[in-house]
C-alpha atoms as a PDB file:
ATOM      1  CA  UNK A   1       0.000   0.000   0.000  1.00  0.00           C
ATOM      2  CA  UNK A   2       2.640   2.636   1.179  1.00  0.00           C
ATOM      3  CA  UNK A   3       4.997   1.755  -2.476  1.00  0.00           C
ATOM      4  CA  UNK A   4       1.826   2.625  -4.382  1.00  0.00           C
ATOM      5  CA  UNK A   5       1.195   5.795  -2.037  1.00  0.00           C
ATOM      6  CA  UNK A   6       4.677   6.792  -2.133  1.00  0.00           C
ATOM      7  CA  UNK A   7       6.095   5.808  -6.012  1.00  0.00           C
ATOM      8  CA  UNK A   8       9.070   7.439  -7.915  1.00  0.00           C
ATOM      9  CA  UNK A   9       7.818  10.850  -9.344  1.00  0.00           C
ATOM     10  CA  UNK A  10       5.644  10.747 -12.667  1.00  0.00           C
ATOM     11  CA  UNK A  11       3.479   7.696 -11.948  1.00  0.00           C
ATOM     12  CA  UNK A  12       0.731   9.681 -10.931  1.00  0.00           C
ATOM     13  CA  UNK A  13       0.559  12.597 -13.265  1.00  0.00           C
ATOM     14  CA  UNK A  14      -1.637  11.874 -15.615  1.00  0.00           C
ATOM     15  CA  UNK A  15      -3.604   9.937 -13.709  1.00  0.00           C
ATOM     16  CA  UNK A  16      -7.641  11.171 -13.493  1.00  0.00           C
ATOM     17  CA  UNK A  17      -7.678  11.235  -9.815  1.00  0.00           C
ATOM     18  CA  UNK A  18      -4.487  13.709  -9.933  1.00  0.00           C
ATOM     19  CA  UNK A  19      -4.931  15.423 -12.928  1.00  0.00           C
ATOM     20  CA  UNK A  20      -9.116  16.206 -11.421  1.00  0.00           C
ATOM     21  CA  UNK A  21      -7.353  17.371  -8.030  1.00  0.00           C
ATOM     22  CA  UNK A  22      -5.129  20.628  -9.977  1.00  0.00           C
ATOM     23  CA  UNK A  23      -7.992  20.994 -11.659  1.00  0.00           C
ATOM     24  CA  UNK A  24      -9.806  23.898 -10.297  1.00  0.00           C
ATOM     25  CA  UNK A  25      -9.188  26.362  -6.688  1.00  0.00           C
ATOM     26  CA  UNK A  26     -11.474  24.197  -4.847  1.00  0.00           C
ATOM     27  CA  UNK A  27     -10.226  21.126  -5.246  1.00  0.00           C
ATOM     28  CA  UNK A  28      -6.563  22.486  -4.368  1.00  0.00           C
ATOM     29  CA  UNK A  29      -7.972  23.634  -1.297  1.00  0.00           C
ATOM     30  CA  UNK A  30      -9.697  20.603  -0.822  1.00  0.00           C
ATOM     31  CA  UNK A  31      -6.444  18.558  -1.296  1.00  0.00           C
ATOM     32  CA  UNK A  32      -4.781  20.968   0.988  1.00  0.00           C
ATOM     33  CA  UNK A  33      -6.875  20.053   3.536  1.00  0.00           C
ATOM     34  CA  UNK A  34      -6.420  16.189   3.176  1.00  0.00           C
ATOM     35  CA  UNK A  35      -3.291  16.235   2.629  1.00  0.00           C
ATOM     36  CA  UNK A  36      -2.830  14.913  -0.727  1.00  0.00           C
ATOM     37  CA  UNK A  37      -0.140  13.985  -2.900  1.00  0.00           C
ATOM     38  CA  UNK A  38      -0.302  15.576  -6.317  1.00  0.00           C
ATOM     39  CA  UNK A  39       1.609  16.082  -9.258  1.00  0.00           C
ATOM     40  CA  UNK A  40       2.554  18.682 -11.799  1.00  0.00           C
ATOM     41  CA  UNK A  41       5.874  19.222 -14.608  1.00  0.00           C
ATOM     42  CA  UNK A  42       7.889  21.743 -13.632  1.00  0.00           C
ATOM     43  CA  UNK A  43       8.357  24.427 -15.718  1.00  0.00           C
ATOM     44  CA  UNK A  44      10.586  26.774 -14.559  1.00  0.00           C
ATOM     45  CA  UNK A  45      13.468  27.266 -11.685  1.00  0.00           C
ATOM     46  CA  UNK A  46      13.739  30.971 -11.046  1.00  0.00           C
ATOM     47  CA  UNK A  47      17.395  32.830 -10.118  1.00  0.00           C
ATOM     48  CA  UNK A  48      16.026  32.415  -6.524  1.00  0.00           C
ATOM     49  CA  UNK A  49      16.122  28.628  -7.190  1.00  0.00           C
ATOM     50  CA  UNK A  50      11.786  28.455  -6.957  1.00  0.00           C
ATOM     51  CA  UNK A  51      10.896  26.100  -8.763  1.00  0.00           C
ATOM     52  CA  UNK A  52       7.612  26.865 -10.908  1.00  0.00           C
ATOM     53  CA  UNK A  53       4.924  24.626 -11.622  1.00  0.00           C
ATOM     54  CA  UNK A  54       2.035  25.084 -14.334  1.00  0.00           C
ATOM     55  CA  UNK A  55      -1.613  23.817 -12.727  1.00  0.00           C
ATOM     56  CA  UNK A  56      -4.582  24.041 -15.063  1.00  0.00           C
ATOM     57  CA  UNK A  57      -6.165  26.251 -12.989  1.00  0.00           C
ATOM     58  CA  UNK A  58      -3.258  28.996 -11.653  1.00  0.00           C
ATOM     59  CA  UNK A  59       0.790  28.909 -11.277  1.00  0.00           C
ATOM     60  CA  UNK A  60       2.064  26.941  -8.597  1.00  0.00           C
ATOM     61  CA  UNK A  61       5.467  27.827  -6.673  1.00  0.00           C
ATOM     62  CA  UNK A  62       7.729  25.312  -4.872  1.00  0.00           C
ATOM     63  CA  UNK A  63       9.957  27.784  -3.178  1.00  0.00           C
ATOM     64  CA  UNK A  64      13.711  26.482  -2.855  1.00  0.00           C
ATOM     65  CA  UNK A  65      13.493  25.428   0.989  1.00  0.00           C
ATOM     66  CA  UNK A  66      10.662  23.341   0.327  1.00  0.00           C
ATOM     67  CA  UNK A  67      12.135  22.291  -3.218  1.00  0.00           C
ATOM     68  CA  UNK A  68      13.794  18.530  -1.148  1.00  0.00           C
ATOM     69  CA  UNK A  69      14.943  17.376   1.609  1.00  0.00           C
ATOM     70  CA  UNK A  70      18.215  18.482   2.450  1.00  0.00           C
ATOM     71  CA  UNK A  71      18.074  21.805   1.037  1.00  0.00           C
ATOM     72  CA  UNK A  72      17.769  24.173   3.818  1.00  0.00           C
ATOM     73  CA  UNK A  73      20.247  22.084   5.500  1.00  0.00           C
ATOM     74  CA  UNK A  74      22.746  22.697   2.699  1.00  0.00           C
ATOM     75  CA  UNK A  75      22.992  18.712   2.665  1.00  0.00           C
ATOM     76  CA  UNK A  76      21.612  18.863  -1.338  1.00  0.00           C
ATOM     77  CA  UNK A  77      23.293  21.320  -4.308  1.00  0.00           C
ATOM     78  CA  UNK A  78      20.513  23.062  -6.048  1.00  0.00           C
ATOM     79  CA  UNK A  79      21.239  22.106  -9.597  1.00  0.00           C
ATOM     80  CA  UNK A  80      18.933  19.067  -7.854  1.00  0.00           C
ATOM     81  CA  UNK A  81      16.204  21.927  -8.026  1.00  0.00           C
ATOM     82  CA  UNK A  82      17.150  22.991 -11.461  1.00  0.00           C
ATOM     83  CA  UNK A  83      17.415  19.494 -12.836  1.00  0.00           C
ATOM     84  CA  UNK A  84      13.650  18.921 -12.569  1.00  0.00           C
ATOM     85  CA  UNK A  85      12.780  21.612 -14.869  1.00  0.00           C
ATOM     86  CA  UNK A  86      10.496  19.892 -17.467  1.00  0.00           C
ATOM     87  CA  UNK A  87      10.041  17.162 -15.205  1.00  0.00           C
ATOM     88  CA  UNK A  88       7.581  15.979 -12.790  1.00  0.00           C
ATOM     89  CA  UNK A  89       7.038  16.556  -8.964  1.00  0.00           C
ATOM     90  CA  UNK A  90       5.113  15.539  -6.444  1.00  0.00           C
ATOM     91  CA  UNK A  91       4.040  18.038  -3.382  1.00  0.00           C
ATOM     92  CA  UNK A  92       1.374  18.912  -1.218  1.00  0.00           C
ATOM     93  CA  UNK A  93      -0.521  22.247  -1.164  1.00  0.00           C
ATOM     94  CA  UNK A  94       0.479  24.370   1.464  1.00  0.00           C
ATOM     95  CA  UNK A  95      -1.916  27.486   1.173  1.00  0.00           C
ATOM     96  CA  UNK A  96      -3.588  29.822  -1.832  1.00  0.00           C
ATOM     97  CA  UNK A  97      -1.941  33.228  -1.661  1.00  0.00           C
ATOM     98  CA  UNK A  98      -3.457  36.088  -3.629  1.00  0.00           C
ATOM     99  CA  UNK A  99      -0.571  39.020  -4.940  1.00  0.00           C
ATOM    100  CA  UNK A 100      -1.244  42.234  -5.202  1.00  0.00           C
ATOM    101  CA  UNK A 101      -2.536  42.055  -8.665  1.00  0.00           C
ATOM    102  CA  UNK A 102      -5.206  39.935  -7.793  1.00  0.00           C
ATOM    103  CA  UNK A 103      -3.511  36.731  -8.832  1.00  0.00           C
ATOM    104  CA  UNK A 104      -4.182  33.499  -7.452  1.00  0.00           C
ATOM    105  CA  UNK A 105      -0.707  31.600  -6.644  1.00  0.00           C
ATOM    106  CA  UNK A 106      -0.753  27.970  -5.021  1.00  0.00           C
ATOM    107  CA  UNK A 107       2.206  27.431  -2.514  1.00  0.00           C
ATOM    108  CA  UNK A 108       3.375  23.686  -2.238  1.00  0.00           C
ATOM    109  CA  UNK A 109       6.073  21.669  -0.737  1.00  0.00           C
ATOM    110  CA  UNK A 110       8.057  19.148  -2.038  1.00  0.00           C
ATOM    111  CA  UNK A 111       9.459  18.716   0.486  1.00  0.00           C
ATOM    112  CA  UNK A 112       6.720  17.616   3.228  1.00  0.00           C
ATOM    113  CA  UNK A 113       5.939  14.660   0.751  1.00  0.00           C
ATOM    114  CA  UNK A 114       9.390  13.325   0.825  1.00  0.00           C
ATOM    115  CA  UNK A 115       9.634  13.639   4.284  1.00  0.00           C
ATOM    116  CA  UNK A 116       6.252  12.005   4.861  1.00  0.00           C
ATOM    117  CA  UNK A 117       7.862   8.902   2.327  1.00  0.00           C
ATOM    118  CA  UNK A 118      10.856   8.760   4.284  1.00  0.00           C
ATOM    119  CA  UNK A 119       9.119   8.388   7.552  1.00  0.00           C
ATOM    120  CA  UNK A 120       6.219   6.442   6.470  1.00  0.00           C
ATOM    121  CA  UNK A 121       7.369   3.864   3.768  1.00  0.00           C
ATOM    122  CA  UNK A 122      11.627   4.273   3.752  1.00  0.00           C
ATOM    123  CA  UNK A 123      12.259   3.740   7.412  1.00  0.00           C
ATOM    124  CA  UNK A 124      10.103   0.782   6.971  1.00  0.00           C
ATOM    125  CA  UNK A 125      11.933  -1.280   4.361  1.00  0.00           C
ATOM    126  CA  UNK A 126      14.202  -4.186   5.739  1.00  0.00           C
ATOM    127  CA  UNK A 127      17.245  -5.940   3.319  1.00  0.00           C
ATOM    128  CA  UNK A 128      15.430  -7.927   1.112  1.00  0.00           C
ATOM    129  CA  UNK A 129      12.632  -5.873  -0.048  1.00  0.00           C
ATOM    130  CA  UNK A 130      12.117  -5.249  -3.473  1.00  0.00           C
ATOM    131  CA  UNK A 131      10.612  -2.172  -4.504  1.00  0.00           C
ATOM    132  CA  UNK A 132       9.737  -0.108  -7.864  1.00  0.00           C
ATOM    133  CA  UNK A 133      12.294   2.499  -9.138  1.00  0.00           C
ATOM    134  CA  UNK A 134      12.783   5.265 -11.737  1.00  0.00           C
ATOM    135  CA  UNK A 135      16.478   5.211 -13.582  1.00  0.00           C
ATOM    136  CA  UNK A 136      16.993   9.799 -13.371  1.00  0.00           C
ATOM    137  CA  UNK A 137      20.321   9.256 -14.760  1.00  0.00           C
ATOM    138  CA  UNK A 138      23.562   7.228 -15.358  1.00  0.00           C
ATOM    139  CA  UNK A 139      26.946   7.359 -14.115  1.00  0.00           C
ATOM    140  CA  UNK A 140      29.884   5.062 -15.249  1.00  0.00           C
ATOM    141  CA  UNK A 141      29.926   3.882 -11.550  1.00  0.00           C
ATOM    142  CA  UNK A 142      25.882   3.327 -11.577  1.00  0.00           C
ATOM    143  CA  UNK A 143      22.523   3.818 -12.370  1.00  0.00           C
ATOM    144  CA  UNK A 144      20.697   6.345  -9.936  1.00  0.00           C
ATOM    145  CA  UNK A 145      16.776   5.958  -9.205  1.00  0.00           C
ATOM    146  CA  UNK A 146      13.900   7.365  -7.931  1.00  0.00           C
ATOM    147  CA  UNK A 147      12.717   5.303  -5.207  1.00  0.00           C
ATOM    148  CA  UNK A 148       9.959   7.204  -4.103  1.00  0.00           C
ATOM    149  CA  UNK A 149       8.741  11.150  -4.557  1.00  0.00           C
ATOM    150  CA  UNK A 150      12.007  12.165  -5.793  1.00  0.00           C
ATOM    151  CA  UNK A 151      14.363  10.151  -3.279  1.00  0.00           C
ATOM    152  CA  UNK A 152      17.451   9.292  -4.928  1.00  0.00           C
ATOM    153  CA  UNK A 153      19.492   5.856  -4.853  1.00  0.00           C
ATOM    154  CA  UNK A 154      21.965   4.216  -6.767  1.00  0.00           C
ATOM    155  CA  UNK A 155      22.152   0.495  -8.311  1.00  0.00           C
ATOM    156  CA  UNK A 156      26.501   0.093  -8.886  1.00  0.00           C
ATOM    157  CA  UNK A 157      27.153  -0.870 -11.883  1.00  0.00           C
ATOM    158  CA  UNK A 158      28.775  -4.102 -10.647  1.00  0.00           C
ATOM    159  CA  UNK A 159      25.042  -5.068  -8.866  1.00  0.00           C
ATOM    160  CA  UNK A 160      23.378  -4.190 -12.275  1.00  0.00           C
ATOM    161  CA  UNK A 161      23.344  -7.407 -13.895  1.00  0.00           C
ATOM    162  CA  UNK A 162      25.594 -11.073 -13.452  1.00  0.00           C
ATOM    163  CA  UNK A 163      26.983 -10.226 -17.568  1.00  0.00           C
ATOM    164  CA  UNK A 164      29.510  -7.400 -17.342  1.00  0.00           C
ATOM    165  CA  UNK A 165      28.771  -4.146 -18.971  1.00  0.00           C
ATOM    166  CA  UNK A 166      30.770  -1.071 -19.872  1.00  0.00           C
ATOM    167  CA  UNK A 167      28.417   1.464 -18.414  1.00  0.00           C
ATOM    168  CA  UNK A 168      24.676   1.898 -16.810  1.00  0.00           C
ATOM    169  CA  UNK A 169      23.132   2.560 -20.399  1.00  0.00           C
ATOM    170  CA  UNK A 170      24.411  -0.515 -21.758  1.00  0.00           C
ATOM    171  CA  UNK A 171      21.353  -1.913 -19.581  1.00  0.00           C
ATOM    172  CA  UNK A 172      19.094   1.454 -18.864  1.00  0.00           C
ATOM    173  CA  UNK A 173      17.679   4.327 -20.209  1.00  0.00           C
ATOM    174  CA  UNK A 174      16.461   7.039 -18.510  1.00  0.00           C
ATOM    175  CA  UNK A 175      13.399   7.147 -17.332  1.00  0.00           C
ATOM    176  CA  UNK A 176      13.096   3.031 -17.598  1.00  0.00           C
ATOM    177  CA  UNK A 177      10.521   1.945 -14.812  1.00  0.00           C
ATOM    178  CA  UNK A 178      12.591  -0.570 -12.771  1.00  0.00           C
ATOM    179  CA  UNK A 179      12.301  -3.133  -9.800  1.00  0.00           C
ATOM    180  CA  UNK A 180      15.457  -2.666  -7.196  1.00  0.00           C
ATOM    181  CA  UNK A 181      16.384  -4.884  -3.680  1.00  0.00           C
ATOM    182  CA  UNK A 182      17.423  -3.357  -0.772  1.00  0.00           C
ATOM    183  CA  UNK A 183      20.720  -4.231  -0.153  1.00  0.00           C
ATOM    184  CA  UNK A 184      21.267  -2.560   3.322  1.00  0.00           C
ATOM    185  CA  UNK A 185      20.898   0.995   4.948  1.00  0.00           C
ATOM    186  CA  UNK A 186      23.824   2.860   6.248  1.00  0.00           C
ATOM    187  CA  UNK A 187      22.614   5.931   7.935  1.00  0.00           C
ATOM    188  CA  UNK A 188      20.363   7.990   5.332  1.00  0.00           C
ATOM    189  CA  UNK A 189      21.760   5.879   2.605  1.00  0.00           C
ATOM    190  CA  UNK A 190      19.370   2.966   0.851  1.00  0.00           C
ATOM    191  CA  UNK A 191      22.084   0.550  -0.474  1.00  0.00           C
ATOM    192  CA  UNK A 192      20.580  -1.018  -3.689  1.00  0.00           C
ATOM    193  CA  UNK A 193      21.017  -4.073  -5.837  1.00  0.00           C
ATOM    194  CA  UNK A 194      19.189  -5.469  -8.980  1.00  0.00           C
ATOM    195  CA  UNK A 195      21.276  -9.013 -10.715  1.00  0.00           C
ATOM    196  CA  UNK A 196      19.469 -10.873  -8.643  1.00  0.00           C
ATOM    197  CA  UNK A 197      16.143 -10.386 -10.258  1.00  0.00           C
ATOM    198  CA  UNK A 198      17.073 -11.131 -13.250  1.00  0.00           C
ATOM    199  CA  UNK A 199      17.281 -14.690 -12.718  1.00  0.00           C
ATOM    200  CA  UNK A 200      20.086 -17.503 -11.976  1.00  0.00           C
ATOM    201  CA  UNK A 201      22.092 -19.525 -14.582  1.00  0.00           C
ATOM    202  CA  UNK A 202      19.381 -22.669 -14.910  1.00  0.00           C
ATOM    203  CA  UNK A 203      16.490 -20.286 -15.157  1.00  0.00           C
ATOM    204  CA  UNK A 204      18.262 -18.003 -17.993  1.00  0.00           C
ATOM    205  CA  UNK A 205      19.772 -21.346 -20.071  1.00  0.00           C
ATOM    206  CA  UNK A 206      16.481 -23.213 -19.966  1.00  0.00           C
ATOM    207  CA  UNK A 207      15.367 -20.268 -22.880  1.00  0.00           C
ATOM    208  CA  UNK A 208      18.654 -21.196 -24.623  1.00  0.00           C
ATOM    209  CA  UNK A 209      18.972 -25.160 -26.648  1.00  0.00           C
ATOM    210  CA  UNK A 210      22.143 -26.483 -27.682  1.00  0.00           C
ATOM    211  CA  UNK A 211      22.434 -26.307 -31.521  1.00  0.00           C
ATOM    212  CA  UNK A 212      20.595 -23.230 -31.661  1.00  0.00           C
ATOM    213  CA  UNK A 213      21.418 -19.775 -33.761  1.00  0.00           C
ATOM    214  CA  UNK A 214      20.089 -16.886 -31.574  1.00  0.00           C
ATOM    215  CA  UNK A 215      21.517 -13.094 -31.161  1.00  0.00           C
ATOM    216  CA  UNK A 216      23.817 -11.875 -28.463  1.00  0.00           C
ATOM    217  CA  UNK A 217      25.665  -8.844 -27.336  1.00  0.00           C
ATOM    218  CA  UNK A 218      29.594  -8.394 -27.549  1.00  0.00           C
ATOM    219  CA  UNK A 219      30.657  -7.554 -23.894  1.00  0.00           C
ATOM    220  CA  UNK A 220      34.695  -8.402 -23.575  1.00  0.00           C
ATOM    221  CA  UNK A 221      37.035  -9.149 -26.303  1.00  0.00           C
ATOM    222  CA  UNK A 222      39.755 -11.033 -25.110  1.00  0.00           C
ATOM    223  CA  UNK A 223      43.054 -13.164 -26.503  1.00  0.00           C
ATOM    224  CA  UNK A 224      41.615 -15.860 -25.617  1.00  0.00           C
ATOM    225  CA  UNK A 225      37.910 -15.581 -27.261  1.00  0.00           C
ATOM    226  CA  UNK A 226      34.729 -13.181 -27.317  1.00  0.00           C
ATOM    227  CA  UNK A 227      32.284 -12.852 -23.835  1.00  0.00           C
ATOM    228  CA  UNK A 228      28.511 -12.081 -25.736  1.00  0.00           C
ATOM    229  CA  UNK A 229      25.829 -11.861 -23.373  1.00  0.00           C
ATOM    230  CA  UNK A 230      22.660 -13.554 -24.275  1.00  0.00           C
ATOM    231  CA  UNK A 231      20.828 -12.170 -21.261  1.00  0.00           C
ATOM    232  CA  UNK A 232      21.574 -10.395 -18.810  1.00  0.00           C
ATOM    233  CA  UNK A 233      22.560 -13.192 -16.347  1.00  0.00           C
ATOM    234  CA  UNK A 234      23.915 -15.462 -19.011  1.00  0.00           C
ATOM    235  CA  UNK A 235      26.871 -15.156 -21.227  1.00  0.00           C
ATOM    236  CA  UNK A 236      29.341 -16.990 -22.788  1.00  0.00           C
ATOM    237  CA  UNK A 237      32.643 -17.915 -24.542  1.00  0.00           C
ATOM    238  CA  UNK A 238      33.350 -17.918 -28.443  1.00  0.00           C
ATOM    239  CA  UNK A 239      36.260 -18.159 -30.410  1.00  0.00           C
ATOM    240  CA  UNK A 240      37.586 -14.702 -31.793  1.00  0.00           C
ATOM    241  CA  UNK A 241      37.236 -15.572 -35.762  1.00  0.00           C
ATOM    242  CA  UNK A 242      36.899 -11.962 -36.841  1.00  0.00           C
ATOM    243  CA  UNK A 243      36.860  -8.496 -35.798  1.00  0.00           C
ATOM    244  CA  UNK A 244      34.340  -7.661 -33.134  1.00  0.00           C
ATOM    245  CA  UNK A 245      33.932  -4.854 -30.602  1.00  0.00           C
ATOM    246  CA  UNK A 246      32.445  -4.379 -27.574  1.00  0.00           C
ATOM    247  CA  UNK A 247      28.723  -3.363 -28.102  1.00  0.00           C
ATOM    248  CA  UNK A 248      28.009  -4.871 -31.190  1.00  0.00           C
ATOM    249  CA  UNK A 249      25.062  -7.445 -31.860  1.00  0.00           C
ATOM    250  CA  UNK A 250      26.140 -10.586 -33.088  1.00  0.00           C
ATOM    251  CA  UNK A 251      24.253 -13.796 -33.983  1.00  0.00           C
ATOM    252  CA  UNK A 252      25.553 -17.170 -32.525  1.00  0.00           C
ATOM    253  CA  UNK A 253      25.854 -20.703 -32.323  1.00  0.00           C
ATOM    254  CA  UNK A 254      25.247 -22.166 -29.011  1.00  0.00           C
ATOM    255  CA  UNK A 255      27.876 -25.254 -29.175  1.00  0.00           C
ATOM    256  CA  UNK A 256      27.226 -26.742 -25.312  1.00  0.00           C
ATOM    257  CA  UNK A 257      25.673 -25.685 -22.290  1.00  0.00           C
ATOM    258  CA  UNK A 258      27.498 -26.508 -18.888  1.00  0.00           C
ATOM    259  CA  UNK A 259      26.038 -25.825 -15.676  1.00  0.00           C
ATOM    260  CA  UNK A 260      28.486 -27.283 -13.547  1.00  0.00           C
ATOM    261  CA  UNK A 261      30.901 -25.234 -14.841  1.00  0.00           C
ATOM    262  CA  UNK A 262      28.773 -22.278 -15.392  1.00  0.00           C
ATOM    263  CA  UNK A 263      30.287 -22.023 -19.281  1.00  0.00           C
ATOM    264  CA  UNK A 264      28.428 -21.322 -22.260  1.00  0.00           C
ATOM    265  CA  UNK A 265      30.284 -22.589 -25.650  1.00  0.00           C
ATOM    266  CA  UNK A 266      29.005 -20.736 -28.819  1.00  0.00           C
ATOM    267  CA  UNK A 267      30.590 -20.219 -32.150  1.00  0.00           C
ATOM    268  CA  UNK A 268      30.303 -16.620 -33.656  1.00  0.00           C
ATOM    269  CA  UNK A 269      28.337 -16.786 -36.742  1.00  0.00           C
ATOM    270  CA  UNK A 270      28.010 -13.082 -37.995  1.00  0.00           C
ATOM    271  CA  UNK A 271      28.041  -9.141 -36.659  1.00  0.00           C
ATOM    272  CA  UNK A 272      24.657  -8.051 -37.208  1.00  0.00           C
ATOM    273  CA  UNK A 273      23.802  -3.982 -38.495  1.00  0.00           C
ATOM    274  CA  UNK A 274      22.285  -1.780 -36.445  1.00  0.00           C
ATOM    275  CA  UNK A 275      22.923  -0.085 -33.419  1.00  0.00           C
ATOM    276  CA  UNK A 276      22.372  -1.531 -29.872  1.00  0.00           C
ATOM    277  CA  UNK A 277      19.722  -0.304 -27.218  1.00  0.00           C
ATOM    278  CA  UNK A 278      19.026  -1.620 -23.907  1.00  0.00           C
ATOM    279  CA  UNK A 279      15.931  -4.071 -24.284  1.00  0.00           C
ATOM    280  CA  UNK A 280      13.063  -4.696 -21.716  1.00  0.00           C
ATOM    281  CA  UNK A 281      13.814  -6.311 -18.798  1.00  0.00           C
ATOM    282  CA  UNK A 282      12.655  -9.945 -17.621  1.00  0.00           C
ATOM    283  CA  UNK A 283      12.396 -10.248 -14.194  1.00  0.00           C
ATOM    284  CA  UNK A 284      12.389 -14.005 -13.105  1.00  0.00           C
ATOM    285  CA  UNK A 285      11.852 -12.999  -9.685  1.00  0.00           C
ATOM    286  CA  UNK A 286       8.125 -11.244  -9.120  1.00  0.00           C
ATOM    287  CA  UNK A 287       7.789 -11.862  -5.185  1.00  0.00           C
ATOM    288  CA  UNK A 288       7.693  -8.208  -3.046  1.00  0.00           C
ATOM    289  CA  UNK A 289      10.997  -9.956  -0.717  1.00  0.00           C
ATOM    290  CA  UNK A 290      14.056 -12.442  -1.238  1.00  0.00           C
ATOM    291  CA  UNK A 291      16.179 -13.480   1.749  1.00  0.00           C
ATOM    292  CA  UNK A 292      19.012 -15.656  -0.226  1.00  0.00           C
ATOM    293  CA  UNK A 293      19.350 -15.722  -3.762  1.00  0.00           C
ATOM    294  CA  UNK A 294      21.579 -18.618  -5.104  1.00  0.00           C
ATOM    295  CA  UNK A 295      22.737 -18.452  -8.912  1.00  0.00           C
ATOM    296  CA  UNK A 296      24.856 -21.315  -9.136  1.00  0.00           C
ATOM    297  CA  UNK A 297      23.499 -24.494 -10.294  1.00  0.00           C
ATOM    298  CA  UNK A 298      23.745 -27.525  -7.715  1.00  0.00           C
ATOM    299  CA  UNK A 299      26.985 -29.480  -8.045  1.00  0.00           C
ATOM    300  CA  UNK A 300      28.626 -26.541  -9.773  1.00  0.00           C
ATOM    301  CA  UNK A 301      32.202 -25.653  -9.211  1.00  0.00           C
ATOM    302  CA  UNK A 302      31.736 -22.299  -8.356  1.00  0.00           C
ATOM    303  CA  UNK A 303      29.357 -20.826  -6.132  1.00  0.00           C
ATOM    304  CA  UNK A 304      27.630 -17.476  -6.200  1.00  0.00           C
ATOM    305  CA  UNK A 305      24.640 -16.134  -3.942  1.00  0.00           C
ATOM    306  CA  UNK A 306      23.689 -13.083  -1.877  1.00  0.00           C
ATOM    307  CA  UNK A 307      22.551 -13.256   1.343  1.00  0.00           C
ATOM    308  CA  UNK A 308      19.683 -10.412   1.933  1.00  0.00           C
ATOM    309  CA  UNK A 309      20.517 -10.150   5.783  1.00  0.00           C
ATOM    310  CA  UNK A 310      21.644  -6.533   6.027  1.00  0.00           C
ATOM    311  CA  UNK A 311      24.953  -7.013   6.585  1.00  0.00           C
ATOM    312  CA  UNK A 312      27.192  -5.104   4.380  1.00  0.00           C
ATOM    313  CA  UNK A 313      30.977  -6.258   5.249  1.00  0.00           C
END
């Protein structure tokens, strides 16, 4: 209930229960007195660092204290205030003011919403939970998210997905709706991860036969042969038999599928045209919690798991 009530920023906008709620004067009082979470696109971030809102029925002003958390406190830069310009936010009306020109101006507060998330549905989350996100934008370390009204947190690159990638947009685009674990909490910090719903070796090879021709996606050329992922959680080894680089699409032979060594043996057929884009996610794992997530086959060489227990060492 309180992930629904408190999602990353956007997911209600253009909803008919929000978009009949900025509708008119009364029903911003009205939400003002309930204390309702609404949403508008930002449209401007004056040289006071205000951020301006446009409501259907009169201009709305977030001013910069109540822009986020952390703010006031100096704990947050304002180009955080400036980078929402043409995007979404969620607040809650504080009062109606009328200038001296008779114009109506609504006063809201960002901030009071994430406060009221952080209290109500943050503080609340235990390792293991698995929540929805909002990818806001990418970092060669990471990919950071929304987690709820504007929160930020970031997936490392290295919890991302089991196949190695070169960078965050090799898997995500902005604004990509995503599903994230928590990890662990270190003070005000939401530690994040993400391979582990994308499912373990058996689940991703069972899509995969041997003597199949399928596509895959150069991630490492080495001497020794060509990684290409065919998902995210699966990749293997091919021979290097002609110029590749890293990124490119590539159609291949799957030669042999080994789960107790974890290998994949495929022969590279061709290097398809086109460019590359992240593709939509397949989460194996729908369930709201995980407590130990084991990848490895049994009776593999190698073992790899997490262990959702909160402890970060």
């Amino acid at each position: 209930m309180y992930q629904k009530r408190f999602s990353p920023e956007g997911a209600i906008l253009d909803t008919m229960e929000n978009q009949t709620a900025i509708s008119s004067p009364q029903m911003l009082m009205q939400a003002q007195l309930t204390g309702k979470i609404l949403e508008a696109r930002v449209t401007m971030c004056d040289s006071n660092h205000n951020m301006w809102v446009q409501l259907p029925c009169m201009k709305g002003m977030i001013p910069r204290e109540e822009g986020a958390v952390g703010i006031a406190e100096g704990e947050l830069r304002d180009i955080a205030l400036i980078a929402r310009v043409g995007k979404p936010v969620c607040f809650r009306v504080l009062r109606i003011e009328t200038r001296e020109n008779g114009e109506e101006i609504a006063i809201l507060s960002r901030r009071a919403v994430q406060e009221q998330c952080m209290s109500q549905f943050l503080a609340n989350l235990n390792a293991g939970d698995i929540i929805d996100a909002k990818v806001t934008h990418l970092e060669p370390f990471g990919a950071f998210v929304d987690i709820g009204c504007g929160i930020a947190s970031m997936v490392p690159i290295d919890a991302i997905s089991v196949s190695r990638i070169a960078h965050p947009s090799d898997r995500f685009v902005v604004g990509q709706n995503i599903r994230v674990i928590i990890k662990g909490i270190q003070g005000k910090r939401i530690l994040l991860s993400h391979k582990e719903l994308l499912g373990t070796w058996e689940e991703n090879a069972e899509l995969f036969h041997v003597g199949e021709t399928t596509c895959g996606i150069v991630r490492s050329v080495e001497k020794y042969g060509v990684f290409i992922e065919l998902m995210p959680n699966l990749a293997g080894l091919a021979e290097l038999r002609q110029p590749v680089e890293v990124g490119q699409r590539t159609s291949v032979y799957i030669k042999a599928l080994i789960p107790e060594k974890l290998k994949v043996k495929l022969i590279l057929v061709d290097v398809c045209e086109g460019l590359v884009t992240p593709e939509p996610l397949h989460y194996f794992y729908q369930d709201d919690h995980i407590d130990h997530w084991i990848y490895t086959p049994n009776g593999a060489g190698k073992y790899i798991d997490t262990v959702f227990d909160g402890n970060l060492v």
